[in-house]
C-alpha atoms as a PDB file:
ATOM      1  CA  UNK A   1       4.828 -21.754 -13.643  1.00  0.00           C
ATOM      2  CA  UNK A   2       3.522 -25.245 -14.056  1.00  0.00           C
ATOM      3  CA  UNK A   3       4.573 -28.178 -12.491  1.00  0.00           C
ATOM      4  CA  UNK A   4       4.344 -32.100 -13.468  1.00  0.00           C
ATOM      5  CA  UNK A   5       4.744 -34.007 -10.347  1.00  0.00           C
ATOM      6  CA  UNK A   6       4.965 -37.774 -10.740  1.00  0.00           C
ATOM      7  CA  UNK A   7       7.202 -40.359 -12.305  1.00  0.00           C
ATOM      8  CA  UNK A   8       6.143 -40.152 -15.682  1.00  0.00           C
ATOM      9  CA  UNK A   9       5.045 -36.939 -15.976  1.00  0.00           C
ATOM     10  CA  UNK A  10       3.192 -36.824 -19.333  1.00  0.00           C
ATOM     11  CA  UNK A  11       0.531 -38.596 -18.013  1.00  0.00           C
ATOM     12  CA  UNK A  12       0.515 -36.509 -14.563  1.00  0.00           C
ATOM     13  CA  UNK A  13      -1.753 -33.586 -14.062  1.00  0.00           C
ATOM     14  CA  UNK A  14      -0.497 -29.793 -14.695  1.00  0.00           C
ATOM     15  CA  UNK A  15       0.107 -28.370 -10.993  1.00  0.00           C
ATOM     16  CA  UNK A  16       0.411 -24.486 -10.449  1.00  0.00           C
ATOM     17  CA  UNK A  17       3.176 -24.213  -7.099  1.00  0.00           C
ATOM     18  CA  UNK A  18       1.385 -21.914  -4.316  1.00  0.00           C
ATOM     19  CA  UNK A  19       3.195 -20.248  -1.721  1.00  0.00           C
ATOM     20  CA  UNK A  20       2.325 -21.799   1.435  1.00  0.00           C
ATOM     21  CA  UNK A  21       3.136 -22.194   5.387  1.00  0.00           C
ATOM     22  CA  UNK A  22       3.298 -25.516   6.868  1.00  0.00           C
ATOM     23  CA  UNK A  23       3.036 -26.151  10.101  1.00  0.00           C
ATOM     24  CA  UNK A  24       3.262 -30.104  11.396  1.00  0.00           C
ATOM     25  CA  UNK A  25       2.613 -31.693  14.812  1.00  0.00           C
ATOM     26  CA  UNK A  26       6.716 -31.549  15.263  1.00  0.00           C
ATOM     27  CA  UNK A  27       8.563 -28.340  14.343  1.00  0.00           C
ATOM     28  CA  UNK A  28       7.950 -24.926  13.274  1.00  0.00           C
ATOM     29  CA  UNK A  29       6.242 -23.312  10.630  1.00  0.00           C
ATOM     30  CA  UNK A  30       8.198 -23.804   7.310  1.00  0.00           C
ATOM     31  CA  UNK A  31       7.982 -21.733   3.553  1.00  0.00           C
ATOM     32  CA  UNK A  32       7.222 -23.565   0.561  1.00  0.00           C
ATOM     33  CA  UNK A  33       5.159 -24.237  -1.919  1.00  0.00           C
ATOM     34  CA  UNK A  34       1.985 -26.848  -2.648  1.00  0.00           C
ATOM     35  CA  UNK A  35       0.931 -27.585  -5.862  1.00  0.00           C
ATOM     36  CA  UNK A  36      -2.583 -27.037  -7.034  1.00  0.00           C
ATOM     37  CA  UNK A  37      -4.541 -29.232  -9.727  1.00  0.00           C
ATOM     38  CA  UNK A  38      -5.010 -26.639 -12.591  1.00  0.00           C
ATOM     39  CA  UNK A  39      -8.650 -28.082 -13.340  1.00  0.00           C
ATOM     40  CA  UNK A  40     -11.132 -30.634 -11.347  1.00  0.00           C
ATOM     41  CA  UNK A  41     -14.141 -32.664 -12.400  1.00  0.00           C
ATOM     42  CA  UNK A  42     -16.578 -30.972 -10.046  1.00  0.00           C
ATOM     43  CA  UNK A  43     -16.249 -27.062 -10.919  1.00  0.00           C
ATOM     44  CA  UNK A  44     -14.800 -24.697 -13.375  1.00  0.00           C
ATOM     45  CA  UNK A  45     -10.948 -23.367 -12.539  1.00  0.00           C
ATOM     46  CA  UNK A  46      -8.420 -24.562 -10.449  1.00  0.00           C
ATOM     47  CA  UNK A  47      -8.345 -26.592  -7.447  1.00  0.00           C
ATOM     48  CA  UNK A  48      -8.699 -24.902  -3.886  1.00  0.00           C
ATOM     49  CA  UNK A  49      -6.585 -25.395  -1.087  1.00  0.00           C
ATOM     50  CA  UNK A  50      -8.991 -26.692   1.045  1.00  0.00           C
ATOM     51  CA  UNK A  51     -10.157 -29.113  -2.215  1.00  0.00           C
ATOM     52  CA  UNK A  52      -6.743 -30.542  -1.796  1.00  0.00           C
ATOM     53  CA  UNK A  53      -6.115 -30.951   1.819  1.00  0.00           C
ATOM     54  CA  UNK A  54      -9.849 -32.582   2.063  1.00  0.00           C
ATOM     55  CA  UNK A  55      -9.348 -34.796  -0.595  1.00  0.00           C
ATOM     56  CA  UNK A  56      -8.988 -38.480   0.642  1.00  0.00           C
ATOM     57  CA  UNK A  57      -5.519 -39.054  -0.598  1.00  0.00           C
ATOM     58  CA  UNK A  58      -3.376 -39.409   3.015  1.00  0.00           C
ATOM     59  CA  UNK A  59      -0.374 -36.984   1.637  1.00  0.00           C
ATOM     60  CA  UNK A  60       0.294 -34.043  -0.560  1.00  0.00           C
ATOM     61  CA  UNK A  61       3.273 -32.685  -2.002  1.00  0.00           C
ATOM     62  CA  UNK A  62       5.461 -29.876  -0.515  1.00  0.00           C
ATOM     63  CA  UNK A  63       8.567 -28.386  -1.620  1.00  0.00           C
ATOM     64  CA  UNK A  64      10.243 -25.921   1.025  1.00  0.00           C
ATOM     65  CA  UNK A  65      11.895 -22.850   0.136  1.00  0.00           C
ATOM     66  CA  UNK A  66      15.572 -23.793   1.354  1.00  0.00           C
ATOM     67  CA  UNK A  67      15.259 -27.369  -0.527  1.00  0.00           C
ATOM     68  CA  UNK A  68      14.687 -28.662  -3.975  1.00  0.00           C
ATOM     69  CA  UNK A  69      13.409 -31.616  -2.658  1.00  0.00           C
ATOM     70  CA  UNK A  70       9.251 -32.470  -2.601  1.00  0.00           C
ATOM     71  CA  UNK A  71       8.261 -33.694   0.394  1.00  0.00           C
ATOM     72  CA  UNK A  72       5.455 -36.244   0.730  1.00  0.00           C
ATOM     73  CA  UNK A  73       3.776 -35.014   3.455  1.00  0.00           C
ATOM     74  CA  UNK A  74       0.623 -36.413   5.534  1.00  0.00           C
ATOM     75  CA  UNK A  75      -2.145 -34.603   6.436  1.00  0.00           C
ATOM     76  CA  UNK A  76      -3.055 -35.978   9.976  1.00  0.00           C
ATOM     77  CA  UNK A  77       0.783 -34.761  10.720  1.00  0.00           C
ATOM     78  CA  UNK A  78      -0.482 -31.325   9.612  1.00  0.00           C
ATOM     79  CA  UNK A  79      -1.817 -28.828  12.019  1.00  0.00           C
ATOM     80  CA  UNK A  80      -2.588 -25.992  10.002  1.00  0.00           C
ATOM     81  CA  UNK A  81      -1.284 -24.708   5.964  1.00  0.00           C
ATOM     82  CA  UNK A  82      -1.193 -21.207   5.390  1.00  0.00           C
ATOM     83  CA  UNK A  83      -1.873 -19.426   2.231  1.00  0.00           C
ATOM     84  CA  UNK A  84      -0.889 -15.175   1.996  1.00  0.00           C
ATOM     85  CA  UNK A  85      -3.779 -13.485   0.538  1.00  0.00           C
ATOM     86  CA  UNK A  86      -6.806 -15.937  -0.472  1.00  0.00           C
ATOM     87  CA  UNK A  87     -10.061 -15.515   0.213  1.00  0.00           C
ATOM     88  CA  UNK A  88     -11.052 -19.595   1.533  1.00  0.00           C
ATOM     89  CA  UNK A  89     -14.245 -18.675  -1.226  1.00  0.00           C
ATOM     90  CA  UNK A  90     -13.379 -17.523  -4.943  1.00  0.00           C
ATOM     91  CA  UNK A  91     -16.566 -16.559  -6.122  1.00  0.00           C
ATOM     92  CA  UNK A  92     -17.845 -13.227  -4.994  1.00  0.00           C
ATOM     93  CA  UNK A  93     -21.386 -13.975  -4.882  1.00  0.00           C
ATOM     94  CA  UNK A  94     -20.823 -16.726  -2.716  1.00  0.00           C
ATOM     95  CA  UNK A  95     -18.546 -14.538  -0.112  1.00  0.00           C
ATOM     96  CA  UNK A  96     -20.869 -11.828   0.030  1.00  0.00           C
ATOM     97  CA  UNK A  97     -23.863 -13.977   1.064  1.00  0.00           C
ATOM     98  CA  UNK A  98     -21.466 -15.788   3.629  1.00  0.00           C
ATOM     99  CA  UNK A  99     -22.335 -14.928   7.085  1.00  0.00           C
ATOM    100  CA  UNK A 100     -18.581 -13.748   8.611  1.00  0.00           C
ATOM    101  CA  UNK A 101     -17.755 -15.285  12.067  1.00  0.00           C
ATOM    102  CA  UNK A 102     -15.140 -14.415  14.630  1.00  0.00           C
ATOM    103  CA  UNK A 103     -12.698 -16.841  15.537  1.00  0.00           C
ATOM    104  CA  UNK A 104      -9.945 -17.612  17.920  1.00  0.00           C
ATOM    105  CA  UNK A 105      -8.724 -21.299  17.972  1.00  0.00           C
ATOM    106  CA  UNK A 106      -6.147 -22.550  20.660  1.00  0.00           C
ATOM    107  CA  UNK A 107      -4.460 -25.349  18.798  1.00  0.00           C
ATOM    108  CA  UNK A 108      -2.311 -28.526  20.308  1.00  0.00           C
ATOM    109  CA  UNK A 109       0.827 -27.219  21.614  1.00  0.00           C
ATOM    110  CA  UNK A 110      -0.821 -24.151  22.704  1.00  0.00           C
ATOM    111  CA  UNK A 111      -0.615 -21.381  19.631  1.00  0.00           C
ATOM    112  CA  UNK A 112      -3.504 -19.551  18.921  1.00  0.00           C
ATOM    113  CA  UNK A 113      -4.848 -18.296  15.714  1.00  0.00           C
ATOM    114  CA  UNK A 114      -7.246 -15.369  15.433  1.00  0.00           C
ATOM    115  CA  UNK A 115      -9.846 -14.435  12.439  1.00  0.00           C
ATOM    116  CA  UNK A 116     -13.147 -15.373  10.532  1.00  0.00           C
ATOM    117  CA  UNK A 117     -15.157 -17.994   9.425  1.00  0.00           C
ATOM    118  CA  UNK A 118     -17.145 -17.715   6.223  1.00  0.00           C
ATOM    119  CA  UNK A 119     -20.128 -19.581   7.180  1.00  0.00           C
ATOM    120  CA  UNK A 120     -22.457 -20.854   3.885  1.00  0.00           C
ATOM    121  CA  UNK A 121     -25.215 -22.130   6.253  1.00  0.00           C
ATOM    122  CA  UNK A 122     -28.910 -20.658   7.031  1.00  0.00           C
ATOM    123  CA  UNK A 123     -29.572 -17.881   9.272  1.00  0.00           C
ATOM    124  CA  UNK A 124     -30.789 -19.841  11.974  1.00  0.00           C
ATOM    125  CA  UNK A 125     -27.721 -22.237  11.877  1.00  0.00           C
ATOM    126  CA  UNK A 126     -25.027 -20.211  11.042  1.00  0.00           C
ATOM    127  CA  UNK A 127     -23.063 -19.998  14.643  1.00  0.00           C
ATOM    128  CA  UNK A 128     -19.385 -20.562  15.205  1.00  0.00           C
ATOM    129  CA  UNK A 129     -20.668 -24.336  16.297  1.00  0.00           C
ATOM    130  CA  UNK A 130     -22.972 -24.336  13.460  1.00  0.00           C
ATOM    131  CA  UNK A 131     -19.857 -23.820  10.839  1.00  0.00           C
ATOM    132  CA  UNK A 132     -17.343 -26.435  12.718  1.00  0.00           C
ATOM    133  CA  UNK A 133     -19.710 -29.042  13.092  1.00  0.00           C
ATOM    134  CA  UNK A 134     -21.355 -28.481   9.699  1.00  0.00           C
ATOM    135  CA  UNK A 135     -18.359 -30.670   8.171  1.00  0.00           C
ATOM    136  CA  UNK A 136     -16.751 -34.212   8.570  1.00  0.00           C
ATOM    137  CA  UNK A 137     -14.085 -32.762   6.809  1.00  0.00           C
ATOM    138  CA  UNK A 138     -10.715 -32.935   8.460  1.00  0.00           C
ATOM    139  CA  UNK A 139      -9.738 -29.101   7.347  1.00  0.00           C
ATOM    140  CA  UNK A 140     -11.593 -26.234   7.719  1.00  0.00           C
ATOM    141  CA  UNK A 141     -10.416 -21.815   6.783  1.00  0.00           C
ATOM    142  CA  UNK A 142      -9.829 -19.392   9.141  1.00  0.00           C
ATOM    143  CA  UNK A 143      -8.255 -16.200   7.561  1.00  0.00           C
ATOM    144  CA  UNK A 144      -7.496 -12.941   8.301  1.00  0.00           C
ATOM    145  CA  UNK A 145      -6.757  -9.557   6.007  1.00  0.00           C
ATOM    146  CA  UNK A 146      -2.785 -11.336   4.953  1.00  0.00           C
ATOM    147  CA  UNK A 147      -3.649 -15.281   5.392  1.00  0.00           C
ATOM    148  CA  UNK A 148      -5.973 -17.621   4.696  1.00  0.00           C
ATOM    149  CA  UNK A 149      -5.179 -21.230   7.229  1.00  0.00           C
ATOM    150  CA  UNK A 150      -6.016 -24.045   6.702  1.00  0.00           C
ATOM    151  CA  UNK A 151      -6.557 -26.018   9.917  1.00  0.00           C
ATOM    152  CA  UNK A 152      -6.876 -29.672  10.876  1.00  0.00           C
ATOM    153  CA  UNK A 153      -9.757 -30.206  13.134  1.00  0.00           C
ATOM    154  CA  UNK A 154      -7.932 -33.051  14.986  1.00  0.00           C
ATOM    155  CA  UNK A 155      -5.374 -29.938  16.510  1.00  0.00           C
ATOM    156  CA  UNK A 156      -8.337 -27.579  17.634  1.00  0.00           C
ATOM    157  CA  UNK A 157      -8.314 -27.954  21.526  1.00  0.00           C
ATOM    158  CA  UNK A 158     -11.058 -25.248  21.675  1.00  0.00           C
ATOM    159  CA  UNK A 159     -12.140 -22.464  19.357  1.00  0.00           C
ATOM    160  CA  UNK A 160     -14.056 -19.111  21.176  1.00  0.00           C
ATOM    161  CA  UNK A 161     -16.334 -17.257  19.256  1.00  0.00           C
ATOM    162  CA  UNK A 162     -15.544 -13.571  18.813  1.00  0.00           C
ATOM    163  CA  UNK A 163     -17.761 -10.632  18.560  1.00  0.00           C
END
């Protein structure tokens, strides 16, 4: 299914809706969708969800399940997105060469998330601290076997390496 979003939508972008979790700094996790640029400058194929979240735009667009309403929505209000099913790197050569780090975050409010890292760094810097300081980026992935998440930085209180 494609998607126009904008005002005059033959001159917006083609958007393919993901399925997505959204969790902000007030509430609870919400169902929805995000819509994902079907091509960007900078690679072949779509846009990623972490292209989109780190892009320096201060909102994206979210439509939850129960409404038919998009929401505007601003990323340093959002704690973590959640994708079913995504590996946070496409390509496979890429993923295989990625070292795999253990995870657990404790984010603001108190909820923890458990999972991996794919860290893209040398061998001799490729340490949990290595991967989340290896970015300025505000979001990095975490994922597990049924989610990839997408986490703002800002809501980390600590992250523990595990083995």
């Amino acid at each position: 299914m494609r998607v126009a979003l904008g005002v005059v939508s033959e001159l917006s972008l083609p958007r393919t809706p993901i399925a997505a979790s959204l969790l902000l700094t007030q509430g609870v996790s919400r169902p929805g969708h995000i819509f994902l640029m079907e091509r960007v400058p900078h690679h072949d194929g779509p846009e990623t969800v972490l292209e989109l979240l780190n892009r320096p735009e201060g909102f994206f667009a979210f439509r939850p399940d129960q409404d038919d309403d998009v929401l505007l929505v601003s990323k340093v209000q959002t704690v973590s997105l959640s994708v079913d099913r995504q590996a946070p790197i496409a390509d496979p050569a890429r993923l295989s060469a990625a070292r795999m780090l253990g995870v657990e975050l404790v984010l603001a409010g108190g909820s923890t998330l458990g999972g991996w890292a794919s860290a893209e760094l040398p061998q001799e810097h490729a340490r949990l601290l290595d991967y989340l300081n290896a970015s300025h980026d505000p979001f990095f992935a975490v994922w597990t076997h049924a989610a990839t998440h997408y986490v703002n930085r800002a809501f980390v209180l600590y992250a523990r390496p595990l083995s």
